[in-house]
C-alpha atoms as a PDB file:
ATOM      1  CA  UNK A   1      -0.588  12.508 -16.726  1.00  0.00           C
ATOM      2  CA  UNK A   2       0.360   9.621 -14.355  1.00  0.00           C
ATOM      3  CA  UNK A   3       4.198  10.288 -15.447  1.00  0.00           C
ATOM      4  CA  UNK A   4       3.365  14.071 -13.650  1.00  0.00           C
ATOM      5  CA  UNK A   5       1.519  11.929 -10.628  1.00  0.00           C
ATOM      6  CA  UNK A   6       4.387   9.483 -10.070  1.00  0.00           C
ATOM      7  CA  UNK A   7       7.347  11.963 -10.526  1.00  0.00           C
ATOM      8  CA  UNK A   8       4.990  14.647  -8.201  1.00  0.00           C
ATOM      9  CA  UNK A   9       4.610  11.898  -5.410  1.00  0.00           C
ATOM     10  CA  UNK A  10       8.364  11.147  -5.764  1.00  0.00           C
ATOM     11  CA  UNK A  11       8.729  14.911  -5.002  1.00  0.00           C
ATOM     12  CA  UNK A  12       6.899  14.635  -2.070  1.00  0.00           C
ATOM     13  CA  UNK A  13       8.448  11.993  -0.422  1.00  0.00           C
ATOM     14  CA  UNK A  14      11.863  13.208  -1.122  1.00  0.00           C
ATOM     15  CA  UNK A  15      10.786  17.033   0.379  1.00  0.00           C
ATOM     16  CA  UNK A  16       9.682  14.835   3.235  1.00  0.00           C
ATOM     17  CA  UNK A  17      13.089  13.012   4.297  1.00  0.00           C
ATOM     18  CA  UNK A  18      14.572  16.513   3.399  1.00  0.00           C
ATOM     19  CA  UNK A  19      12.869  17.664   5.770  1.00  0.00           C
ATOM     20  CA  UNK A  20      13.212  14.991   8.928  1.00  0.00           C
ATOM     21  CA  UNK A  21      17.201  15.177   7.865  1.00  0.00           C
ATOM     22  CA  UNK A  22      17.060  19.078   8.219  1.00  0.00           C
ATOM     23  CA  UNK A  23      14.943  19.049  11.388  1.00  0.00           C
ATOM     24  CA  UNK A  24      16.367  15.778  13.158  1.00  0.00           C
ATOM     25  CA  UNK A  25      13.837  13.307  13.000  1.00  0.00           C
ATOM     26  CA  UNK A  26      15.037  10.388  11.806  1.00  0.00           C
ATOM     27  CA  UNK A  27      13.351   7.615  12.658  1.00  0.00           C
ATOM     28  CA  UNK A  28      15.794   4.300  14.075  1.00  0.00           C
ATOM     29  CA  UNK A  29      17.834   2.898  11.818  1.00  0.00           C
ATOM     30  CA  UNK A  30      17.718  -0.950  11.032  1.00  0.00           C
ATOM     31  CA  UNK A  31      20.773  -3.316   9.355  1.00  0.00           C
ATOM     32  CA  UNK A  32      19.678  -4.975   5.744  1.00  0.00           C
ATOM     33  CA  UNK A  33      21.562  -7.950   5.677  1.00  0.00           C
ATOM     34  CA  UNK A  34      23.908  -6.895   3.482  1.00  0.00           C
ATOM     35  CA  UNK A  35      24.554  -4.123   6.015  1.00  0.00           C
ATOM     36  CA  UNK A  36      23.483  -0.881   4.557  1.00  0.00           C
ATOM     37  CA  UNK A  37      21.496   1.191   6.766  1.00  0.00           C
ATOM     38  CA  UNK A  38      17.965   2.272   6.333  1.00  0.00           C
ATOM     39  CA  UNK A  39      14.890   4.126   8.033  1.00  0.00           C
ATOM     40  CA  UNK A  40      12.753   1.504   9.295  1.00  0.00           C
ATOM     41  CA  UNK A  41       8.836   1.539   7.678  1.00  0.00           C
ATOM     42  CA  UNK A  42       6.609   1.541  10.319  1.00  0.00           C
ATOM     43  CA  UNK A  43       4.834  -2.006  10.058  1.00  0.00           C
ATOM     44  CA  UNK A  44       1.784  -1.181  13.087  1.00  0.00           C
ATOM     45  CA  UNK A  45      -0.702   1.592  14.139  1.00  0.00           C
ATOM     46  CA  UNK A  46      -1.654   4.245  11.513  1.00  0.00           C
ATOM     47  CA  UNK A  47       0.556   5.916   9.165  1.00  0.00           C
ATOM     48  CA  UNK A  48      -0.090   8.180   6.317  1.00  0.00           C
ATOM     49  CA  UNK A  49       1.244   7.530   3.128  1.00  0.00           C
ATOM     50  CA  UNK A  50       1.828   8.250  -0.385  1.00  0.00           C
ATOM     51  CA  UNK A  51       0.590   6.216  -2.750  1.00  0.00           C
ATOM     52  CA  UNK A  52       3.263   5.283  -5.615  1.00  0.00           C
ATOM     53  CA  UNK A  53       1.637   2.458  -8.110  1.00  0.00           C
ATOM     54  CA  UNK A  54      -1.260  -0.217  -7.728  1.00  0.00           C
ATOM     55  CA  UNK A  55       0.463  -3.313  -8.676  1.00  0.00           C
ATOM     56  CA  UNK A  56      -2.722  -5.152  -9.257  1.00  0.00           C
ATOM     57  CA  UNK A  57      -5.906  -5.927  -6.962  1.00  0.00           C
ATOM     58  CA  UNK A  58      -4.149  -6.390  -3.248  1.00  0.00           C
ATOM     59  CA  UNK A  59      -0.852  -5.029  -3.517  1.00  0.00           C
ATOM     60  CA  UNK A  60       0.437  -1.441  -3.770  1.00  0.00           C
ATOM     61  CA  UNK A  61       3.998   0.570  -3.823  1.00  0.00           C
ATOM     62  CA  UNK A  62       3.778   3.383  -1.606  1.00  0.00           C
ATOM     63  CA  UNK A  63       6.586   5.905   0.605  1.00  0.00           C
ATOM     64  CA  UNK A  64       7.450   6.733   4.126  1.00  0.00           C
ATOM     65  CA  UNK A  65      10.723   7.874   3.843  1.00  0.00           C
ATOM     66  CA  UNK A  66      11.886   5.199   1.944  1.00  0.00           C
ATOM     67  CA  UNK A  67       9.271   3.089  -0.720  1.00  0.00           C
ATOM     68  CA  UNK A  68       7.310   0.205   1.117  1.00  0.00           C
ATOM     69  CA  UNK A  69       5.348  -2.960  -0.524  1.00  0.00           C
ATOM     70  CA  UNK A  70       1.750  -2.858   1.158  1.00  0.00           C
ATOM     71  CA  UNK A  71      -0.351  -6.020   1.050  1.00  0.00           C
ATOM     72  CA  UNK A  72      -4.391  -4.962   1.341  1.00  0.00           C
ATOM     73  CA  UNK A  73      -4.735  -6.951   4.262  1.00  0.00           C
ATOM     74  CA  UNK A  74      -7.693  -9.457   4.617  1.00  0.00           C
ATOM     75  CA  UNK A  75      -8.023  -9.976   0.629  1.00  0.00           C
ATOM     76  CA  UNK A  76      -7.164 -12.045  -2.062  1.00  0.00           C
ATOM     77  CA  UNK A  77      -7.399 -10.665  -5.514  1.00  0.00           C
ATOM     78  CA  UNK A  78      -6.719 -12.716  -8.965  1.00  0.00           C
ATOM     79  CA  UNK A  79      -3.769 -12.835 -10.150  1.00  0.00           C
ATOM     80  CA  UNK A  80      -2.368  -9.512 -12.466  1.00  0.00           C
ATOM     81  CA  UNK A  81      -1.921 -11.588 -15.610  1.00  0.00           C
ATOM     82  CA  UNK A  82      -5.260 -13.079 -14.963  1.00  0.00           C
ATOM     83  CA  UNK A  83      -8.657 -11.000 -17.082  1.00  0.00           C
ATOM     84  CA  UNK A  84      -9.811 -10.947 -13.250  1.00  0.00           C
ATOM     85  CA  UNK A  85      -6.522  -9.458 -11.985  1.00  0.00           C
ATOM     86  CA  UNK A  86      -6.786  -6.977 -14.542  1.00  0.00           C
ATOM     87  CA  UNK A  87     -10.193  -5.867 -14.036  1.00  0.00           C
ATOM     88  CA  UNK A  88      -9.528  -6.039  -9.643  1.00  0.00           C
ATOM     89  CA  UNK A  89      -6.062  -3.783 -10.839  1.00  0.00           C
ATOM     90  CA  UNK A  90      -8.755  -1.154 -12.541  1.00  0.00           C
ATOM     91  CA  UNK A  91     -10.866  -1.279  -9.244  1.00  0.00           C
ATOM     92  CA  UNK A  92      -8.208  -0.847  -6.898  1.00  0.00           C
ATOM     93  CA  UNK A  93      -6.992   2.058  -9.066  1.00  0.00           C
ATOM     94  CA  UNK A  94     -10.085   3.520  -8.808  1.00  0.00           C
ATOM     95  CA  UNK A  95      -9.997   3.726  -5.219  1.00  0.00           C
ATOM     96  CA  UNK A  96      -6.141   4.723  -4.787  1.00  0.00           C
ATOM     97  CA  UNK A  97      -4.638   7.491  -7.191  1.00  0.00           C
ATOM     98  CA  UNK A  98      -0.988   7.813  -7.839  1.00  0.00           C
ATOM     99  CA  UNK A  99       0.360  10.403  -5.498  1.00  0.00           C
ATOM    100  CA  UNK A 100      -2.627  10.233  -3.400  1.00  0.00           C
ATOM    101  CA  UNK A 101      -1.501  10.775   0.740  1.00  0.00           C
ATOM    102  CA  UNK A 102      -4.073   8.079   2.554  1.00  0.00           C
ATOM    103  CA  UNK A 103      -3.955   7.287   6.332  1.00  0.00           C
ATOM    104  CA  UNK A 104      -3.296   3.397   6.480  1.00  0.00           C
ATOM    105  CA  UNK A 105      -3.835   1.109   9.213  1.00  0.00           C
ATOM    106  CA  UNK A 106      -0.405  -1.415   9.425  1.00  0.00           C
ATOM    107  CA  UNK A 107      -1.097  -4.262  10.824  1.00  0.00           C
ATOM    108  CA  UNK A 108       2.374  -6.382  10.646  1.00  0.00           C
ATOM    109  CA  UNK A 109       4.071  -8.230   7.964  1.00  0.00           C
ATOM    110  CA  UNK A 110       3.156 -10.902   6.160  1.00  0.00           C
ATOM    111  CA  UNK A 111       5.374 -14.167   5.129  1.00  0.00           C
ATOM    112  CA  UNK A 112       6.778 -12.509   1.620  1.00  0.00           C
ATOM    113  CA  UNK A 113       7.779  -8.864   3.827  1.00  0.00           C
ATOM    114  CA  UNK A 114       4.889  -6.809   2.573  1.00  0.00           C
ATOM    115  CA  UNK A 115       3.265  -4.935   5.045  1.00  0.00           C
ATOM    116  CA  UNK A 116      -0.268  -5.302   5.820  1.00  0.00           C
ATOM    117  CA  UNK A 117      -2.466  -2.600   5.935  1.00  0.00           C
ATOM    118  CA  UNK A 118      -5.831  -1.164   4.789  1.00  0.00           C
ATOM    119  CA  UNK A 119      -7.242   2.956   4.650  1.00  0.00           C
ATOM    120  CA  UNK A 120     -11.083   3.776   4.758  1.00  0.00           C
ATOM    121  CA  UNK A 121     -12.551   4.833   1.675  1.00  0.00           C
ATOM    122  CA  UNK A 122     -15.406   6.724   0.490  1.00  0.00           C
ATOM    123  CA  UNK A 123     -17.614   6.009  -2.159  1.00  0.00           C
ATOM    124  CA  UNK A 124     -21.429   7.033  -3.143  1.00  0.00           C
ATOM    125  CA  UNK A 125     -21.288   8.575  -0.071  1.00  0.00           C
ATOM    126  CA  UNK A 126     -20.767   5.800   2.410  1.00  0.00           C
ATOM    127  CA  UNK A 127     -17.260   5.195   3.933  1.00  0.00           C
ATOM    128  CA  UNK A 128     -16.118   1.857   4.377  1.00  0.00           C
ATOM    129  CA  UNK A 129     -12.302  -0.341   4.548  1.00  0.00           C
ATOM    130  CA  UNK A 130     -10.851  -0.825   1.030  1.00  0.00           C
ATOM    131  CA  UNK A 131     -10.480  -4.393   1.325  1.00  0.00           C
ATOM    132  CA  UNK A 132     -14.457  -4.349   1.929  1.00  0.00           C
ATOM    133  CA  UNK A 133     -15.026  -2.302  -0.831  1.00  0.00           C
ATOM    134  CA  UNK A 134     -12.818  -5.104  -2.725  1.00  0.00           C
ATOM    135  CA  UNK A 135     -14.586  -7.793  -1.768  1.00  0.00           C
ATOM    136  CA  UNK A 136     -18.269  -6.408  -2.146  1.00  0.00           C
ATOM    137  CA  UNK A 137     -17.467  -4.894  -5.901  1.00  0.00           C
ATOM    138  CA  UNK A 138     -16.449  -9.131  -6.314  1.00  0.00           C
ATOM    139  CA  UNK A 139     -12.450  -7.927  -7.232  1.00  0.00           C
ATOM    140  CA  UNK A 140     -11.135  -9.882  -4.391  1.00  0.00           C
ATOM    141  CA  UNK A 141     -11.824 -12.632  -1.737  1.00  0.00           C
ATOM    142  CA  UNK A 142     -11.492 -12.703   1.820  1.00  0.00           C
ATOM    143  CA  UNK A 143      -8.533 -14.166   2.889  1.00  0.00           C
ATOM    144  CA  UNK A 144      -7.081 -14.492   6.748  1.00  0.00           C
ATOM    145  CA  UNK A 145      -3.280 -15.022   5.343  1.00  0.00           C
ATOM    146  CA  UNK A 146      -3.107 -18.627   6.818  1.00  0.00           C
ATOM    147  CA  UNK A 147      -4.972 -20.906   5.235  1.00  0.00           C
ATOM    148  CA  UNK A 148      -4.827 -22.327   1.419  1.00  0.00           C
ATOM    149  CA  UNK A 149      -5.678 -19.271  -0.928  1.00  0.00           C
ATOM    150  CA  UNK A 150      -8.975 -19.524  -2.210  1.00  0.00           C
ATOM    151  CA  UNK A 151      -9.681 -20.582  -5.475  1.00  0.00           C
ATOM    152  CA  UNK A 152      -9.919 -18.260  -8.144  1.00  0.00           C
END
């Protein structure tokens, strides 16, 4: 079943830049240093995209145009390998299916090239920023991105 998600959102994103190709709007171009040229991922305001994978508790693969590495901003979650990255993986999953289209909030990037963002979610009826549900379920941390990580 998440083989059918992946390859479905793959789908989508691909009927997507079929699309902006057939109909003109391609977003600016910018040079990778080893000069090929790419759309450029948005990196602030809102943008919707589709979720690929949850790599663990405060990252996640998702598309706009091309695949993007988003960094739940505001968080820190245990590391993957970690029985608390594993169960903060399971929570985030929770909250963000494969395949799933979500309106994110980009906020920049962040000092490994991930992009920061964060989407509102709903759960037991109240609606709320993922990175709060994170934090409140105890998965993750809060974390402003500058000072020492906290301790795990």
């Amino acid at each position: 079943m998440r083989n059918v998600l992946f390859w479905g959102a793959v789908l989508t994103v691909w009927s997507i830049v079929l699309g902006c190709l057939c109909f003109g709007q391609v977003r600016e171009a910018e040079k990778l240093p080893h000069g090929w040229d790419v759309w450029a991922a948005p990196t602030k305001g809102k943008q919707t995209l589709v979720v690929l994978d949850v790599v663990d508790g405060d990252t996640v693969h998702a598309a706009y145009l091309v695949p993007v590495t988003l960094r739940i901003a505001g968080i820190d979650a245990p590391e993957r390998n970690t029985p608390a990255g594993k169960k903060a993986k399971l929570a985030m999953e929770q909250y963000l299916a494969p395949g799933m289209a979500r309106t994110w909030t980009l906020t920049g990037r962040e000092r490994y090239g991930r992009i920061l963002a964060d989407t509102m979610i709903t759960q037991d009826q109240e609606t709320g920023w993922l990175s709060w549900w994170m934090v409140n379920s105890s998965n993750a941390k809060p974390y402003d991105g500058k000072s020492p990580r906290p301790k795990e």
